[in-house]
Protein backbone atom coordinates (compact mmCIF):
# COMPACT_ATOMS: atom_id res chain seq x y z
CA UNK A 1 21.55 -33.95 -18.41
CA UNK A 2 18.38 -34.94 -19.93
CA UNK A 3 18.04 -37.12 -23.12
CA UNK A 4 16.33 -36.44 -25.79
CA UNK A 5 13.29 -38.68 -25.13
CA UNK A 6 12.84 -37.52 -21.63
CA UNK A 7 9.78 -35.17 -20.86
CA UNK A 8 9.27 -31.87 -18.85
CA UNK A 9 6.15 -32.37 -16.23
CA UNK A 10 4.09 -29.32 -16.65
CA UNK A 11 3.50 -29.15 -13.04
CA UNK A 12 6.66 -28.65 -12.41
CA UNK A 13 7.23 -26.23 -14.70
CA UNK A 14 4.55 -23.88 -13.40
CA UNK A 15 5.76 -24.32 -9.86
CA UNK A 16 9.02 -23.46 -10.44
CA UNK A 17 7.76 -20.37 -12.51
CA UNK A 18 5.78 -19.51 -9.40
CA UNK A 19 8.70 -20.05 -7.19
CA UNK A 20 10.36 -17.32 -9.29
CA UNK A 21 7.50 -14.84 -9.81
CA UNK A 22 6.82 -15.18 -5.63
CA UNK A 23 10.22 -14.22 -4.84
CA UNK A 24 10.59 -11.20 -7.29
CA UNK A 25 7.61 -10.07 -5.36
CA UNK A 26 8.65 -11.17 -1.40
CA UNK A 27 11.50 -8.85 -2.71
CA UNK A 28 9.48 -5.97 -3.01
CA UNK A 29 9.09 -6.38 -7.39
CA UNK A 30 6.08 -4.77 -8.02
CA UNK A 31 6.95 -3.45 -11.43
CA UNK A 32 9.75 -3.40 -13.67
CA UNK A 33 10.62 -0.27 -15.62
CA UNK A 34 10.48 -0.32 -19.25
CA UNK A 35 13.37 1.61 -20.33
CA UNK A 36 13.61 0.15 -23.57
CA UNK A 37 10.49 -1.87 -25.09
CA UNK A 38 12.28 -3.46 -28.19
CA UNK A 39 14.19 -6.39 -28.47
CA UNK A 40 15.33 -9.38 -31.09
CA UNK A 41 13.65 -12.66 -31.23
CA UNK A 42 13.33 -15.82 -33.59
CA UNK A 43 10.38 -17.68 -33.67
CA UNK A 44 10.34 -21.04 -31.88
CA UNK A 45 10.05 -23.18 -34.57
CA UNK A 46 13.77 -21.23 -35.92
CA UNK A 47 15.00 -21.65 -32.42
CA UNK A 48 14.94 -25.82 -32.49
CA UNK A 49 16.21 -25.86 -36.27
CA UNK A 50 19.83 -26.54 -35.70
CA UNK A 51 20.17 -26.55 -39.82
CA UNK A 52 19.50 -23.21 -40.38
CA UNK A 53 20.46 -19.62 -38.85
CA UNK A 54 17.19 -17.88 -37.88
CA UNK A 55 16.08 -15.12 -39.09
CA UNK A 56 16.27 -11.99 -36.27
CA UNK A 57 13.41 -10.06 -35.92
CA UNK A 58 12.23 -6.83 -33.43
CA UNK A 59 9.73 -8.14 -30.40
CA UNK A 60 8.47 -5.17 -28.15
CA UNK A 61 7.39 -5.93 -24.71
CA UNK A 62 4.21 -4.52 -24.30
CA UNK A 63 3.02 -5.73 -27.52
CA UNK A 64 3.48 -9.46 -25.74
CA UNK A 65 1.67 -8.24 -22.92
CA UNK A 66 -1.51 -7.01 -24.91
CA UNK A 67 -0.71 -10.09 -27.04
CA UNK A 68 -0.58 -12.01 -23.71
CA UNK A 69 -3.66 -10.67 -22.43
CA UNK A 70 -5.98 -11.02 -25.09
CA UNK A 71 -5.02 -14.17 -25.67
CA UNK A 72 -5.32 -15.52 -21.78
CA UNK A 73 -8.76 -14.24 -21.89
CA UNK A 74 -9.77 -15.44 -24.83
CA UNK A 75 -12.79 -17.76 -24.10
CA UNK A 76 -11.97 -21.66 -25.50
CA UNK A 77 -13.60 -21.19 -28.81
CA UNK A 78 -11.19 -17.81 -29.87
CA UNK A 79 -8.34 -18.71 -28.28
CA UNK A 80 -5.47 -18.58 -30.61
CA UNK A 81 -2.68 -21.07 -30.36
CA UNK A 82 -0.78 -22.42 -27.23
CA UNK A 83 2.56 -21.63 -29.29
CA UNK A 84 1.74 -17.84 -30.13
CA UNK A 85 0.87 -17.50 -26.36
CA UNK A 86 4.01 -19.15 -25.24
CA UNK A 87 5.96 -17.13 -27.58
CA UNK A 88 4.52 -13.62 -26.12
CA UNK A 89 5.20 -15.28 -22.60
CA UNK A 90 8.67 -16.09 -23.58
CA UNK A 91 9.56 -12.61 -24.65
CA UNK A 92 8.25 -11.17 -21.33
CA UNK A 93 10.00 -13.84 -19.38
CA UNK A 94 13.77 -12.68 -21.44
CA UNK A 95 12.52 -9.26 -20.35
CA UNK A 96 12.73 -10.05 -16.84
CA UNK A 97 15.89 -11.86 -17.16
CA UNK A 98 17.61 -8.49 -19.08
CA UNK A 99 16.00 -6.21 -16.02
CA UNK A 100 17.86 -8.37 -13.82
CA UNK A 101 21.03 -8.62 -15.72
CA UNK A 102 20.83 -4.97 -16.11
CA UNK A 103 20.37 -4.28 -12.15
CA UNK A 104 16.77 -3.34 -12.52
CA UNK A 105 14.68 -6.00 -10.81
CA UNK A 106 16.04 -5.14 -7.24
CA UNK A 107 17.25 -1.99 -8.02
CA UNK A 108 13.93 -0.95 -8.40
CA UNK A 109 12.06 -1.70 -5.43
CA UNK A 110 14.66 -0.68 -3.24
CA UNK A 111 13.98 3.00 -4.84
CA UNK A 112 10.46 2.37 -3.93
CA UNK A 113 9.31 4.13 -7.18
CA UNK A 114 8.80 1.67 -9.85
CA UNK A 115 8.96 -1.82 -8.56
């Protein structure tokens, strides 16, 4: 278990990200269906507040991904914010981990429609 004054090495966490991503796709995941774009988030800075319920409030999926994609493109000087990015990428990420949950990551590709 990690204390509180311990850090996460970046490059870590973006290989173990790509670990994950490579496998959905040596597993056939192309693309996920979408058969439900809306679902509840809190905002990070509600998440880490341990002194206060957050306040629930609707994401949609494919609002993060234009959200995403603007703001990965973004040249330096209009980029946005590292947390508003993160945030989009978060909701996309608990996305993937529903679809699984649900059966449809696998379940998907082996149909060979939608993967």
């Amino acid at each position: 278990m990690m204390r509180q004054d311990e850090t996460i090495d970046l490059a870590e966490l973006r290989k173990l990200s790509d670990t994950l991503f490579r496998r959905l796709e040596q597993g056939g995941v192309r693309q996920i269906l979408v058969k439900n774009p809306y679902y509840w988030m809190i905002f990070p800075d509600a998440a880490f507040n341990s002194d206060q319920q957050p306040e629930l409030l609707m994401g949609h999926v494919f609002d993060d991904m234009s959200d995403l994609r603007s703001e990965a493109g973004a040249p330096d000087e209009e980029f946005v914010s590292f947390w508003h990015a993160f945030h989009h990428l978060s909701g996309l990420v608990l996305f993937l981990a529903n679809a699984d949950l649900q059966g449809g990551l696998f379940a998907a590709s082996a149909e060979g429609d939608v993967r």
